[in-house]
PDB file of N, CA and C in Angstrom:
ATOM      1  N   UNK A   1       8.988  -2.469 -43.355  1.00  0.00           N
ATOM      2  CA  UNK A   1       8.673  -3.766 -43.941  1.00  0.00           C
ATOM      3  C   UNK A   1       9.863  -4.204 -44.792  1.00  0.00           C
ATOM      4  N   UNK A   2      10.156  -5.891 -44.780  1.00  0.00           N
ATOM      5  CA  UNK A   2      11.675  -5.956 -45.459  1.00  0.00           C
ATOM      6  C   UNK A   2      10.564  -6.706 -46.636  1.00  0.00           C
ATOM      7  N   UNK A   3      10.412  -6.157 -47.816  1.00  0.00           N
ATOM      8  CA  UNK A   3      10.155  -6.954 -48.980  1.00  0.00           C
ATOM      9  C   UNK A   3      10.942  -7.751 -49.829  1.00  0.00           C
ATOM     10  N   UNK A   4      11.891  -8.036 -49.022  1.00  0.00           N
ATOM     11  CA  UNK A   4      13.214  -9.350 -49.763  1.00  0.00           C
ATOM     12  C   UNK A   4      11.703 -10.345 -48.676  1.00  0.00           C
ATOM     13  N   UNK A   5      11.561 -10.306 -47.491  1.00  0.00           N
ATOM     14  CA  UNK A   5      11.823 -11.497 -46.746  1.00  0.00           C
ATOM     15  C   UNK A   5       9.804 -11.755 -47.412  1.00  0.00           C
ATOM     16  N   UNK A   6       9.311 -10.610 -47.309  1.00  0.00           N
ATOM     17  CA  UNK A   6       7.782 -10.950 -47.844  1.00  0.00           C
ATOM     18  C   UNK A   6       7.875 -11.504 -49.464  1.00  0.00           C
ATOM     19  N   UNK A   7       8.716 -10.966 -49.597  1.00  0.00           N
ATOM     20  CA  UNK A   7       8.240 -11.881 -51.003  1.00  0.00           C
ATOM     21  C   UNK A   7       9.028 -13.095 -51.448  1.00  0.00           C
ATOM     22  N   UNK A   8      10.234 -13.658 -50.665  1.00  0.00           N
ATOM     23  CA  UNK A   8      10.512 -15.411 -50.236  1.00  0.00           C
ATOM     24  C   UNK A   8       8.990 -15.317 -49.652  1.00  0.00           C
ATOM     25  N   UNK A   9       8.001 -15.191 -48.640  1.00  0.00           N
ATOM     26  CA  UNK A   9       7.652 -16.102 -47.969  1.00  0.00           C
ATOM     27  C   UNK A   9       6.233 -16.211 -48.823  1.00  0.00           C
ATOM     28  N   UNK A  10       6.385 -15.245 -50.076  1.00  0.00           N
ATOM     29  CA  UNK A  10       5.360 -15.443 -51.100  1.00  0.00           C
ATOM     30  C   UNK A  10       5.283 -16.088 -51.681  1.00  0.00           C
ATOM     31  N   UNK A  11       6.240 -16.395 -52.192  1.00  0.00           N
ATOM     32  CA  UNK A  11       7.196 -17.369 -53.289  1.00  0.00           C
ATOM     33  C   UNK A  11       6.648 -18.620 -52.473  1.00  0.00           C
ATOM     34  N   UNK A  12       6.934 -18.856 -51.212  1.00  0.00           N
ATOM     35  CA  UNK A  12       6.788 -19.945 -50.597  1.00  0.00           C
ATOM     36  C   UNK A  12       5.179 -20.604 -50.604  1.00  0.00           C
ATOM     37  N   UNK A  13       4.505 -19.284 -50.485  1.00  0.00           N
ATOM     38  CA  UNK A  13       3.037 -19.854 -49.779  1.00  0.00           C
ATOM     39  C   UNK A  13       1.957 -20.328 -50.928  1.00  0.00           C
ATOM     40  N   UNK A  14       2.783 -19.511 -52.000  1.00  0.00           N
ATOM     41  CA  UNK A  14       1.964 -19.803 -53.541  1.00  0.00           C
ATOM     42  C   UNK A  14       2.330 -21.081 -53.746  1.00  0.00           C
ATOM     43  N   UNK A  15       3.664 -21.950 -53.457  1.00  0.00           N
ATOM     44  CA  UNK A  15       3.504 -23.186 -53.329  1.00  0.00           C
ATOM     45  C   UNK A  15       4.021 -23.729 -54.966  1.00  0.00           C
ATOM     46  N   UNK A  16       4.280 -22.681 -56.189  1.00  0.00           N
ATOM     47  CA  UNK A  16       4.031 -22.980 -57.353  1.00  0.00           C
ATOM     48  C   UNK A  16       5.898 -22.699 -58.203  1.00  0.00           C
ATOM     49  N   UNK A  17       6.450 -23.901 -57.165  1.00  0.00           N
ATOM     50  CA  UNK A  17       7.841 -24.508 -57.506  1.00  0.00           C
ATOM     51  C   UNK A  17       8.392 -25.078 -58.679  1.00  0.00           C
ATOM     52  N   UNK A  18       7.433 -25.649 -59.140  1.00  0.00           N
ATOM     53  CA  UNK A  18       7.987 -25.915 -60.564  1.00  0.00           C
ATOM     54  C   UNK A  18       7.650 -25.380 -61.442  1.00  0.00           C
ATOM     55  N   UNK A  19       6.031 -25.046 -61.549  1.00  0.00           N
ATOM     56  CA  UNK A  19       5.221 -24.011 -62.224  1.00  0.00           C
ATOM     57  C   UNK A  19       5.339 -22.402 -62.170  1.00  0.00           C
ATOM     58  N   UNK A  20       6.408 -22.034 -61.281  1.00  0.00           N
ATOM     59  CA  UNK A  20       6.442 -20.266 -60.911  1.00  0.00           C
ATOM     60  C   UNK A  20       5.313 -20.033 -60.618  1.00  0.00           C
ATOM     61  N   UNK A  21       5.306 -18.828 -60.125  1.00  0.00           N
ATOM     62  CA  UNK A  21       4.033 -17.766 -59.935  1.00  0.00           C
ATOM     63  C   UNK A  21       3.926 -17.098 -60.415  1.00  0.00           C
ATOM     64  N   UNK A  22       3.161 -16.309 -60.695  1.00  0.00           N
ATOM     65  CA  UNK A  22       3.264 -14.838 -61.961  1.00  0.00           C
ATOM     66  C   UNK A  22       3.279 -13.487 -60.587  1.00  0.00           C
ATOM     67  N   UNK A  23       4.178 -12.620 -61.361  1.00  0.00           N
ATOM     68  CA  UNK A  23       4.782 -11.476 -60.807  1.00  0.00           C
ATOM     69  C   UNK A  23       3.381 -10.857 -60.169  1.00  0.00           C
ATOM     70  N   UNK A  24       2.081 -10.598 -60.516  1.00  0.00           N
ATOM     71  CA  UNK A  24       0.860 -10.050 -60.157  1.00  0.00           C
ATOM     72  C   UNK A  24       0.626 -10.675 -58.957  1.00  0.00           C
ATOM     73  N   UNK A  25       0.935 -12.151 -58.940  1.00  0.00           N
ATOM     74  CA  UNK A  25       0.230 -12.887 -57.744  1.00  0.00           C
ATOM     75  C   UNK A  25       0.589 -12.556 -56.585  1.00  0.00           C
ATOM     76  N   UNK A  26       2.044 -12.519 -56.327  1.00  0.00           N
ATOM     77  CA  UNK A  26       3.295 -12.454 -55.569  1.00  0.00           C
ATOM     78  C   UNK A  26       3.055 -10.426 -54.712  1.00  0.00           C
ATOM     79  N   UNK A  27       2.484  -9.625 -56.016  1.00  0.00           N
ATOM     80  CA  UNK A  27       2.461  -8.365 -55.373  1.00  0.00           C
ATOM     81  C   UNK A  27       1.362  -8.326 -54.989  1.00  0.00           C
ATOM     82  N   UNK A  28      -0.235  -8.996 -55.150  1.00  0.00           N
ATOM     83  CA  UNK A  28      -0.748  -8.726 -54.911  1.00  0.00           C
ATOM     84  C   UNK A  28      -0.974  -9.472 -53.207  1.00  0.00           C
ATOM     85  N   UNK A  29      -0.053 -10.375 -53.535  1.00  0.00           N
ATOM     86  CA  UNK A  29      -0.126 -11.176 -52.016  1.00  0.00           C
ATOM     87  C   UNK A  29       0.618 -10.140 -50.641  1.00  0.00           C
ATOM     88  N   UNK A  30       1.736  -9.671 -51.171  1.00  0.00           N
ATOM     89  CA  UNK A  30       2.707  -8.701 -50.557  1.00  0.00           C
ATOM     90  C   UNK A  30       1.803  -7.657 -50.393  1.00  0.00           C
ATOM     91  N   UNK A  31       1.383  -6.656 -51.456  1.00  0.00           N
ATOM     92  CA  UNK A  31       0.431  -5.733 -51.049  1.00  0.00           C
ATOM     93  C   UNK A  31      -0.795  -5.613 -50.070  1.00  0.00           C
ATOM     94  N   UNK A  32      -1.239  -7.080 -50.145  1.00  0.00           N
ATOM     95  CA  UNK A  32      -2.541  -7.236 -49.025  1.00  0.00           C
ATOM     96  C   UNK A  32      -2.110  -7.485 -48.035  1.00  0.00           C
ATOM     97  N   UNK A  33      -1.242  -8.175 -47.684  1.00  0.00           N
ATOM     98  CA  UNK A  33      -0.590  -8.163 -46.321  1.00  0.00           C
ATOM     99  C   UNK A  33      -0.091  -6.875 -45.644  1.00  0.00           C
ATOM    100  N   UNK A  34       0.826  -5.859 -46.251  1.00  0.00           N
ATOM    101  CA  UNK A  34       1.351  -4.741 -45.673  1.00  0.00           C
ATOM    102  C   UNK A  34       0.328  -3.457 -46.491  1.00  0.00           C
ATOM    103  N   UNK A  35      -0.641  -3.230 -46.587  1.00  0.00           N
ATOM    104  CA  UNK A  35      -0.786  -2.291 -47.359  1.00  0.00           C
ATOM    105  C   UNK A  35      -0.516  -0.986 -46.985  1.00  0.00           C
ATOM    106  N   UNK A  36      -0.922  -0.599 -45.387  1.00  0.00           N
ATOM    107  CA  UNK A  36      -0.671   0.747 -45.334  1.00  0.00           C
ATOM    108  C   UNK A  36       0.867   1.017 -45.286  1.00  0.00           C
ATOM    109  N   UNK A  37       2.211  -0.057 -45.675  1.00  0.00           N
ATOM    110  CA  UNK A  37       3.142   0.618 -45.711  1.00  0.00           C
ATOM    111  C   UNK A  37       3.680   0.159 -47.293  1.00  0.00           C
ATOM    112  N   UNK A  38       2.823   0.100 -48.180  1.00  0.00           N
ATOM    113  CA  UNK A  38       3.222  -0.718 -49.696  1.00  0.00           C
ATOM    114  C   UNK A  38       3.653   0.849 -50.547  1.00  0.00           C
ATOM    115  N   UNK A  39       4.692   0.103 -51.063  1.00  0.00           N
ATOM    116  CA  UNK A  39       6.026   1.067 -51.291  1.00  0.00           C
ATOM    117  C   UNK A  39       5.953   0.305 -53.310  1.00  0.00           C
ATOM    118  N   UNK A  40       5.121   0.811 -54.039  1.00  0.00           N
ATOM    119  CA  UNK A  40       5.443  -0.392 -55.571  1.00  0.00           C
ATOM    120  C   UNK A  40       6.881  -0.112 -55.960  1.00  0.00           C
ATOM    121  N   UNK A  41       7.832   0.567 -55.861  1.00  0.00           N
ATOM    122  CA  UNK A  41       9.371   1.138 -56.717  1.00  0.00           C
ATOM    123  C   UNK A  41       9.953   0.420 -55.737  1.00  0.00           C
ATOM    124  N   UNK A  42       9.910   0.665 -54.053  1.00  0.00           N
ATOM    125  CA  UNK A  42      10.749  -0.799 -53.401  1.00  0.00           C
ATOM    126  C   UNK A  42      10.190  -1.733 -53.908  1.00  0.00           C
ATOM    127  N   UNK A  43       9.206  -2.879 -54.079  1.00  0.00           N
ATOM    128  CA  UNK A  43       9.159  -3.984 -54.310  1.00  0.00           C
ATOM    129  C   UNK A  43       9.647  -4.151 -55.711  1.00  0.00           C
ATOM    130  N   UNK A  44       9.044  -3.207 -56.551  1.00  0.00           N
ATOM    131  CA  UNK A  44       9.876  -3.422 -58.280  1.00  0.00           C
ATOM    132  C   UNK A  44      12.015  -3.682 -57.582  1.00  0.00           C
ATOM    133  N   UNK A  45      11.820  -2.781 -56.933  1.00  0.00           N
ATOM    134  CA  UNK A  45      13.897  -2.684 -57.018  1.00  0.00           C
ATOM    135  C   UNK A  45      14.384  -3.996 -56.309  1.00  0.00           C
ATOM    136  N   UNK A  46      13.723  -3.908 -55.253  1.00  0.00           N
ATOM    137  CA  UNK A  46      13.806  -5.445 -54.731  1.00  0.00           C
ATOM    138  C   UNK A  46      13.914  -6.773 -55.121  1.00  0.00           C
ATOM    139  N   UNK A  47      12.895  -7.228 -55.742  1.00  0.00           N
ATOM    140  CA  UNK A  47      12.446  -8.150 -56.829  1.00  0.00           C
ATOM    141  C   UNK A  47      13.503  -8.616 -57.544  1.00  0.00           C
ATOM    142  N   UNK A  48      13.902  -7.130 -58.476  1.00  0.00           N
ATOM    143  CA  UNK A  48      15.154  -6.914 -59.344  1.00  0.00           C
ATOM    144  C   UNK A  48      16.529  -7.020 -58.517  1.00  0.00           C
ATOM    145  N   UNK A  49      16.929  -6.630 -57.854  1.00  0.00           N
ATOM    146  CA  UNK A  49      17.882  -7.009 -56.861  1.00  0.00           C
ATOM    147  C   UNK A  49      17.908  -8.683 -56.653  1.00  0.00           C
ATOM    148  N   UNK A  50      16.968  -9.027 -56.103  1.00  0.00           N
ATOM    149  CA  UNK A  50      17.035 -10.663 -55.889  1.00  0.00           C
ATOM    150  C   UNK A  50      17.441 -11.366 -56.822  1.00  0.00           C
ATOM    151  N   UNK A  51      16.520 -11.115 -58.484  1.00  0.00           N
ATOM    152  CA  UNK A  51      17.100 -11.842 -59.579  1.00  0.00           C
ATOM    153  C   UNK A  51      18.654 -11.709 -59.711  1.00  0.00           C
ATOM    154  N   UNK A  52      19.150 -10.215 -59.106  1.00  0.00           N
ATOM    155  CA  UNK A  52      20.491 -10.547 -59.753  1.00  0.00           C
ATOM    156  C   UNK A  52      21.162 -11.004 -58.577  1.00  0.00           C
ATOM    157  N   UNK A  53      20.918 -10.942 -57.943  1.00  0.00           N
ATOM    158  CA  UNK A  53      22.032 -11.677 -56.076  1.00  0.00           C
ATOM    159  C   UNK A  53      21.703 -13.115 -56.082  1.00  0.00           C
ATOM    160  N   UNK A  54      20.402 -13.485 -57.326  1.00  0.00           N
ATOM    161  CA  UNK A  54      20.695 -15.604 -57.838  1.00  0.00           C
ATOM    162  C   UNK A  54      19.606 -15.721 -56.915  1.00  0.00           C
ATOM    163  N   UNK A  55      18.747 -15.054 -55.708  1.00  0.00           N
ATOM    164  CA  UNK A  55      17.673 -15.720 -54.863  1.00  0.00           C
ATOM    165  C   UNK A  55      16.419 -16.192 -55.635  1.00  0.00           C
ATOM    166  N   UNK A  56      15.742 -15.533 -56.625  1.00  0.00           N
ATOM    167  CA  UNK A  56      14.846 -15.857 -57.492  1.00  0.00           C
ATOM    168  C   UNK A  56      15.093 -15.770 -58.878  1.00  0.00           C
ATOM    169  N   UNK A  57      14.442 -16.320 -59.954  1.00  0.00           N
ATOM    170  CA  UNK A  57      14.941 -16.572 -61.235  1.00  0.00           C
ATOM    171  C   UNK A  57      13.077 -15.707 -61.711  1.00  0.00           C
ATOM    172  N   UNK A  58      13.427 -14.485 -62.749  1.00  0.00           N
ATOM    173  CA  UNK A  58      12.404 -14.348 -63.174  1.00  0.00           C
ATOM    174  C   UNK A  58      12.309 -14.668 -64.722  1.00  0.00           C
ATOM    175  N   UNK A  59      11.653 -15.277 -65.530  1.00  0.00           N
ATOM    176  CA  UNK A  59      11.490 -15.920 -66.613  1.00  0.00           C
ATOM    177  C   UNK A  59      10.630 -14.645 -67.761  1.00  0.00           C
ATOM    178  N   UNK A  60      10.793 -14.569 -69.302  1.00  0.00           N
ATOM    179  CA  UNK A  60      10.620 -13.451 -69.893  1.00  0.00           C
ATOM    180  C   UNK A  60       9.027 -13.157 -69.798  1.00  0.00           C
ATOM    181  N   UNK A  61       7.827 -13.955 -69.114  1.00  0.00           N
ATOM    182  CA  UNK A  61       6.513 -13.692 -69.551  1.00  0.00           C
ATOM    183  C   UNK A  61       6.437 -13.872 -67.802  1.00  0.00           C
ATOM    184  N   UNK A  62       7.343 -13.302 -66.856  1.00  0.00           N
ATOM    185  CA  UNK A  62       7.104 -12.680 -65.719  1.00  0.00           C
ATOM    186  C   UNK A  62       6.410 -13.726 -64.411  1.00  0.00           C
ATOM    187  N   UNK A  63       7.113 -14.962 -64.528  1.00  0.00           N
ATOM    188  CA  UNK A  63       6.842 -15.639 -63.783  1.00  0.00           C
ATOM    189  C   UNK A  63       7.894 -15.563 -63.042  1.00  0.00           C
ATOM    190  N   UNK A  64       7.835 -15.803 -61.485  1.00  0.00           N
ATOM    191  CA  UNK A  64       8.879 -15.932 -60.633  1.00  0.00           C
ATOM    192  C   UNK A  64       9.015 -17.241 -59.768  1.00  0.00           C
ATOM    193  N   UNK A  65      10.193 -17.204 -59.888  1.00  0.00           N
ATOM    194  CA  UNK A  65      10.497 -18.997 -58.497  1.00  0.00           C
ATOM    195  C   UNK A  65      11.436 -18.918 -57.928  1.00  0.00           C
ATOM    196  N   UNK A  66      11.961 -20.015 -56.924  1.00  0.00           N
ATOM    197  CA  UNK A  66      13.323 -19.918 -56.284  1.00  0.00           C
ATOM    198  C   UNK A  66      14.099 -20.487 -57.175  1.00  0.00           C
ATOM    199  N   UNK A  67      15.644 -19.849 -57.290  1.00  0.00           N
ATOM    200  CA  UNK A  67      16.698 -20.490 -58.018  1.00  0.00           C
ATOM    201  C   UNK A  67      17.100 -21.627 -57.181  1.00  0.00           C
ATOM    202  N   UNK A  68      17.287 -22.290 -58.038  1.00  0.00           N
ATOM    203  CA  UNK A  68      18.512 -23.675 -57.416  1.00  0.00           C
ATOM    204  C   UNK A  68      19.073 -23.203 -56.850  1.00  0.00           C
ATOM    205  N   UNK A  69      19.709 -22.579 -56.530  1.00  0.00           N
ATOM    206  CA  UNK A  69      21.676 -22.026 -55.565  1.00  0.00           C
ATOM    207  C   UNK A  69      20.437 -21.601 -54.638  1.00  0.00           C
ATOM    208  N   UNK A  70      19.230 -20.964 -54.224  1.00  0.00           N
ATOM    209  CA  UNK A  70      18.957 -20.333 -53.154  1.00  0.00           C
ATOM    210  C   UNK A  70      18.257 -21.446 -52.436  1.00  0.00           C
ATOM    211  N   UNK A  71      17.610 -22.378 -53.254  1.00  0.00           N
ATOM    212  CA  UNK A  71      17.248 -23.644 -53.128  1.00  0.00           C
ATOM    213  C   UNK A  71      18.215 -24.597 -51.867  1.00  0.00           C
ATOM    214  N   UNK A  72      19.423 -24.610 -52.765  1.00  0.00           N
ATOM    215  CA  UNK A  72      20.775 -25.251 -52.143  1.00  0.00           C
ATOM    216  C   UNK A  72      20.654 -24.323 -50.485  1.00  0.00           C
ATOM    217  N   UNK A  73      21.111 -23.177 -51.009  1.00  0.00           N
ATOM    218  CA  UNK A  73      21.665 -22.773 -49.224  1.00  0.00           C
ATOM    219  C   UNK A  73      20.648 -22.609 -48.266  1.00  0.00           C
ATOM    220  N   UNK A  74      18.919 -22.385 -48.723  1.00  0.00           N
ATOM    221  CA  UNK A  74      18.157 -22.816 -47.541  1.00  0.00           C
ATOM    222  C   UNK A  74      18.155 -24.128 -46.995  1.00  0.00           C
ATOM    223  N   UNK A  75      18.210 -25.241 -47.891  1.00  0.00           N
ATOM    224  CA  UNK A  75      18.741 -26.649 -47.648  1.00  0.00           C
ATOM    225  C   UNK A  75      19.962 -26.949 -46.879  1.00  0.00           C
ATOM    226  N   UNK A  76      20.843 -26.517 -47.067  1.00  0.00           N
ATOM    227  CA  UNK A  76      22.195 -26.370 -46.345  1.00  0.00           C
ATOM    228  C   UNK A  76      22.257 -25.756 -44.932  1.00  0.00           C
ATOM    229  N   UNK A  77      21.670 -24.896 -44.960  1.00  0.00           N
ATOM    230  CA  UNK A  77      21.428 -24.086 -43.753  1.00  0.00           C
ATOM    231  C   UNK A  77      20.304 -24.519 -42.659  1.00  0.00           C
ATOM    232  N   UNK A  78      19.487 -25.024 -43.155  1.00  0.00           N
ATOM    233  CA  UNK A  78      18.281 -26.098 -42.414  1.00  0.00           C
ATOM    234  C   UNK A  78      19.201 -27.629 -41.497  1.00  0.00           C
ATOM    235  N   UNK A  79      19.826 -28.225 -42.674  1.00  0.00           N
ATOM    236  CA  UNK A  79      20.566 -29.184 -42.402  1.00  0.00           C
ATOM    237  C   UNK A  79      22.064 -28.708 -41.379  1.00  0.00           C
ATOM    238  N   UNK A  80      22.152 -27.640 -41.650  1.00  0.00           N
ATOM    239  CA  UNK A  80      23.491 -27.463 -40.541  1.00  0.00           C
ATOM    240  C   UNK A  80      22.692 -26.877 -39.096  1.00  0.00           C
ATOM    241  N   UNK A  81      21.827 -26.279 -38.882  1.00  0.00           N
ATOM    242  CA  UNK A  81      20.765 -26.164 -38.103  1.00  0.00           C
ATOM    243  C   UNK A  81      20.027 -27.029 -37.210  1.00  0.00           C
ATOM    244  N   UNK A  82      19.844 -28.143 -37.867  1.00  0.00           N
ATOM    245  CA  UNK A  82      19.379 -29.248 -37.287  1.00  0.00           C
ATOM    246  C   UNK A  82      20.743 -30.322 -36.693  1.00  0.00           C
ATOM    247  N   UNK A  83      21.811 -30.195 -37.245  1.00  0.00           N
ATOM    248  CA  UNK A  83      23.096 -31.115 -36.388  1.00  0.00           C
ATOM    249  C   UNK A  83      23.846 -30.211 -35.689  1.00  0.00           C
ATOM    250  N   UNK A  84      23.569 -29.058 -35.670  1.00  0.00           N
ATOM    251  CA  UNK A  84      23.954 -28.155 -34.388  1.00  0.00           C
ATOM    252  C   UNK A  84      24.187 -28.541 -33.354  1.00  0.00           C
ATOM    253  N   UNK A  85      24.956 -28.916 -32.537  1.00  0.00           N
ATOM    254  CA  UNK A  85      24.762 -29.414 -30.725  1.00  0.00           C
ATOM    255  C   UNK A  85      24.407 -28.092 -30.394  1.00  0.00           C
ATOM    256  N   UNK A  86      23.503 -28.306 -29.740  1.00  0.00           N
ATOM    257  CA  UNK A  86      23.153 -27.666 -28.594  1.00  0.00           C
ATOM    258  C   UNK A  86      24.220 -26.831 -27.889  1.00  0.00           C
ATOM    259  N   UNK A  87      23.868 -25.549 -27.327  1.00  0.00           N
ATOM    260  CA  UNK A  87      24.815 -24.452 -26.841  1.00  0.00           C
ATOM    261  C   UNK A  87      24.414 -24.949 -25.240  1.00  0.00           C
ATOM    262  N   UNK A  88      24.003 -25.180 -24.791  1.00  0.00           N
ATOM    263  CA  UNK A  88      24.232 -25.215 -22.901  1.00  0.00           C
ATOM    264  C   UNK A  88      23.169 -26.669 -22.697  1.00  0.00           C
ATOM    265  N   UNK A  89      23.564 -27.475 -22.074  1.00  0.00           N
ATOM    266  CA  UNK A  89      23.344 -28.608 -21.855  1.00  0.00           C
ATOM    267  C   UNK A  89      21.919 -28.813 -20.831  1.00  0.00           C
ATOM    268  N   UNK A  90      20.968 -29.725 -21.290  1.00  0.00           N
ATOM    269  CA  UNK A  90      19.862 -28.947 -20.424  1.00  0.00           C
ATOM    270  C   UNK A  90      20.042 -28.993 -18.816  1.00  0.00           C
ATOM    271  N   UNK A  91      20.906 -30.186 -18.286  1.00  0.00           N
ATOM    272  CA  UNK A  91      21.239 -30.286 -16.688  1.00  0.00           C
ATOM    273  C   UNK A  91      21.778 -28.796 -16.343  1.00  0.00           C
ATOM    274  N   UNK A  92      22.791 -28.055 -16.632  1.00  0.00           N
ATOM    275  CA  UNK A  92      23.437 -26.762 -16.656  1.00  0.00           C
ATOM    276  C   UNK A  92      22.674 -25.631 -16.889  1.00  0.00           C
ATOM    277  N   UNK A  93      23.043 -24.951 -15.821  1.00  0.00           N
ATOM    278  CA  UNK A  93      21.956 -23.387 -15.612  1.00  0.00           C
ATOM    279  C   UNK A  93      23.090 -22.469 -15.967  1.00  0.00           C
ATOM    280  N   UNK A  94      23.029 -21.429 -16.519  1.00  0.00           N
ATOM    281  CA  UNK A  94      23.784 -20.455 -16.914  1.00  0.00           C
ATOM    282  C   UNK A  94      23.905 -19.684 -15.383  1.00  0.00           C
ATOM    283  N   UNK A  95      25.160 -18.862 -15.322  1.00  0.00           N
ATOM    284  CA  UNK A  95      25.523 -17.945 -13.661  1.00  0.00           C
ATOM    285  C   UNK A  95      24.904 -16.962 -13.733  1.00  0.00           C
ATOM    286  N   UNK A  96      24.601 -15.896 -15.125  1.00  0.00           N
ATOM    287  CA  UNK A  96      23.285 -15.292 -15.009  1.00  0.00           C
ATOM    288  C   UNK A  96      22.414 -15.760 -14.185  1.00  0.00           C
ATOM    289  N   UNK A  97      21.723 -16.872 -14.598  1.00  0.00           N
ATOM    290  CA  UNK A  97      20.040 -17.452 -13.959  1.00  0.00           C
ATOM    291  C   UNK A  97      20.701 -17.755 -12.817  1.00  0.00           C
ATOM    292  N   UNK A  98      21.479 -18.550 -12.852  1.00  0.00           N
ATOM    293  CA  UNK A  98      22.077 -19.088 -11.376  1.00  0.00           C
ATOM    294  C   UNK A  98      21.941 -17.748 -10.276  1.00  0.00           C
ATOM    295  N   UNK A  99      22.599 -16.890 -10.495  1.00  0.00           N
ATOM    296  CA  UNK A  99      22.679 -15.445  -9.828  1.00  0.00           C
ATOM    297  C   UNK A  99      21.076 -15.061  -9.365  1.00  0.00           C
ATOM    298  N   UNK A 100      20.570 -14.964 -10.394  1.00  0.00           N
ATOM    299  CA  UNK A 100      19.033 -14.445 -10.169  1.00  0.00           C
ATOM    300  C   UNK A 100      18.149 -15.476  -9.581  1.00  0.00           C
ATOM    301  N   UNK A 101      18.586 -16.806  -9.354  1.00  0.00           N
ATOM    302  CA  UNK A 101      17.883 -17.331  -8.458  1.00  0.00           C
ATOM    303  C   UNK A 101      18.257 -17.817  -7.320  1.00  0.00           C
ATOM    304  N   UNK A 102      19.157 -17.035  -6.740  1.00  0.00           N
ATOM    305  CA  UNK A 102      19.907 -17.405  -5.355  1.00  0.00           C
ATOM    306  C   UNK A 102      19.790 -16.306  -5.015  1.00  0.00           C
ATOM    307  N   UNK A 103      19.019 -14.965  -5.558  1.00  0.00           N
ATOM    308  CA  UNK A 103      18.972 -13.617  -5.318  1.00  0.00           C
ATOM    309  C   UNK A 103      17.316 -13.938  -4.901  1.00  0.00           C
ATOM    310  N   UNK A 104      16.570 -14.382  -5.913  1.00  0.00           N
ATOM    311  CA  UNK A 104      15.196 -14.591  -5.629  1.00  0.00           C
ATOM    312  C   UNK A 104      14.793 -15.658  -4.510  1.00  0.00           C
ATOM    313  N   UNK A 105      15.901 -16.667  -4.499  1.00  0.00           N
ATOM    314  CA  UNK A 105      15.524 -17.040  -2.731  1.00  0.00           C
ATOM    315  C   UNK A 105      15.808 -17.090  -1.599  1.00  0.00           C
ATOM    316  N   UNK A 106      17.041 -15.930  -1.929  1.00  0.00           N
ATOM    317  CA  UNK A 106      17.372 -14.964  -0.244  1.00  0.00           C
ATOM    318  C   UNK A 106      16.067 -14.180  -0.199  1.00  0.00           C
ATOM    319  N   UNK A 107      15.661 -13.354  -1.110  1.00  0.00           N
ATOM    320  CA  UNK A 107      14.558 -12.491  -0.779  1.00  0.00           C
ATOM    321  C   UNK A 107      13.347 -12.935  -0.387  1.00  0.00           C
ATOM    322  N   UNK A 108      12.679 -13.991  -1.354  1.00  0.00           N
ATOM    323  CA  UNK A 108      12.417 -15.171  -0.009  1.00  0.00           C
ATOM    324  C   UNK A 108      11.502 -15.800   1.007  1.00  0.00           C
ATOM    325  N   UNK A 109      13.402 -16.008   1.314  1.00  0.00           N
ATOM    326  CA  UNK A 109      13.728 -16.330   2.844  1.00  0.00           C
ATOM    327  C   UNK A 109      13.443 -14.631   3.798  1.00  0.00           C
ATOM    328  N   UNK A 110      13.673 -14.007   2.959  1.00  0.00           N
ATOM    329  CA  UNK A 110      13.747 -12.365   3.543  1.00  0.00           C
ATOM    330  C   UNK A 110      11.838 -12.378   4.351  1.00  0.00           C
ATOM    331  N   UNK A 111      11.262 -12.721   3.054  1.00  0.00           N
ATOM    332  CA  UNK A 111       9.963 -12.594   3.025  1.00  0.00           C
ATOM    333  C   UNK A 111       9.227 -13.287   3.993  1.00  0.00           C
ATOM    334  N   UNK A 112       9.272 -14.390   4.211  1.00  0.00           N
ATOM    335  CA  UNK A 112       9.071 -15.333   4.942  1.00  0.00           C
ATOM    336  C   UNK A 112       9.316 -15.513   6.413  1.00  0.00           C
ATOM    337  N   UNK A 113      10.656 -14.549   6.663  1.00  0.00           N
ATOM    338  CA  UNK A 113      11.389 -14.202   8.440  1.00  0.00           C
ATOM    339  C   UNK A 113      10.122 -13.061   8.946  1.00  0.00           C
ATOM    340  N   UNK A 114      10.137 -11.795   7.743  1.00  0.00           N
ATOM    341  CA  UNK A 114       9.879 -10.919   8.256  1.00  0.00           C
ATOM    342  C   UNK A 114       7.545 -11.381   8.560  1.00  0.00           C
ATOM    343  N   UNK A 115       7.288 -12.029   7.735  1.00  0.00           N
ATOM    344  CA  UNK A 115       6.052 -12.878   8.312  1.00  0.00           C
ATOM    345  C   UNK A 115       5.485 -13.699   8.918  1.00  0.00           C
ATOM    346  N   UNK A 116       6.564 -14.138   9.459  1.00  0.00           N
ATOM    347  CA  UNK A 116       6.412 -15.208  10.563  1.00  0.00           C
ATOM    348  C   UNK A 116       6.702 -14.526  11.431  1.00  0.00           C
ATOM    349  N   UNK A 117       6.842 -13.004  12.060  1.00  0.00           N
ATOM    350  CA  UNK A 117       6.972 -12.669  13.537  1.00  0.00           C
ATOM    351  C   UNK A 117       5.679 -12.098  14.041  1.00  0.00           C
TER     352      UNK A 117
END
């Protein structure tokens, strides 16, 4: 279980962005979801890790939220995501697939000779 990514998507679902969430809410949400693999010293180190790598800001009476800067680069990263062009054009079949389907209709045609006699 990666408890960086469960507890962003805690942060997220509690919904409580300007108001934080309190540290109880957040584990107890994480804990009910994974319990038979709930680890409390990873999620404490974790947690603590995030505050200092700037992803969450924890406040002295143990409320937690997203920082601005983590704020920024999910925003940034959404937005460069979405003006992405496209990697293969939808008219254009890759020579992989191309291959595997000029393979799948010789065989067939294979299929089809040998049932019609």
């Amino acid at each position: 279980m990666a408890y960086r990514t469960e507890i962003l998507a805690a942060v997220e679902e509690l919904r409580d962005n300007h108001i934080r969430s309190s540290f109880h809410s957040i584990e107890k949400l994480v804990r009910d979801r994974h319990y038979q693999d709930w680890n409390y010293y990873l999620f404490r180190t974790t947690l603590k890790s995030m505050a200092e790598d700037g992803d969450i800001e924890v406040s002295k009476d143990h409320q937690v939220g997203l920082s601005p800067e983590y704020k920024k680069k999910r925003m940034s990263a959404k937005l460069d995501s979405a003006h992405r062009p496209p990697s293969l054009a939808e008219d254009t079949v890759p020579k992989s697939s191309a291959r595997h389907l000029k393979s799948k209709q010789a065989m067939h045609k294979q299929h089809s000779s040998i049932t019609s006699m």
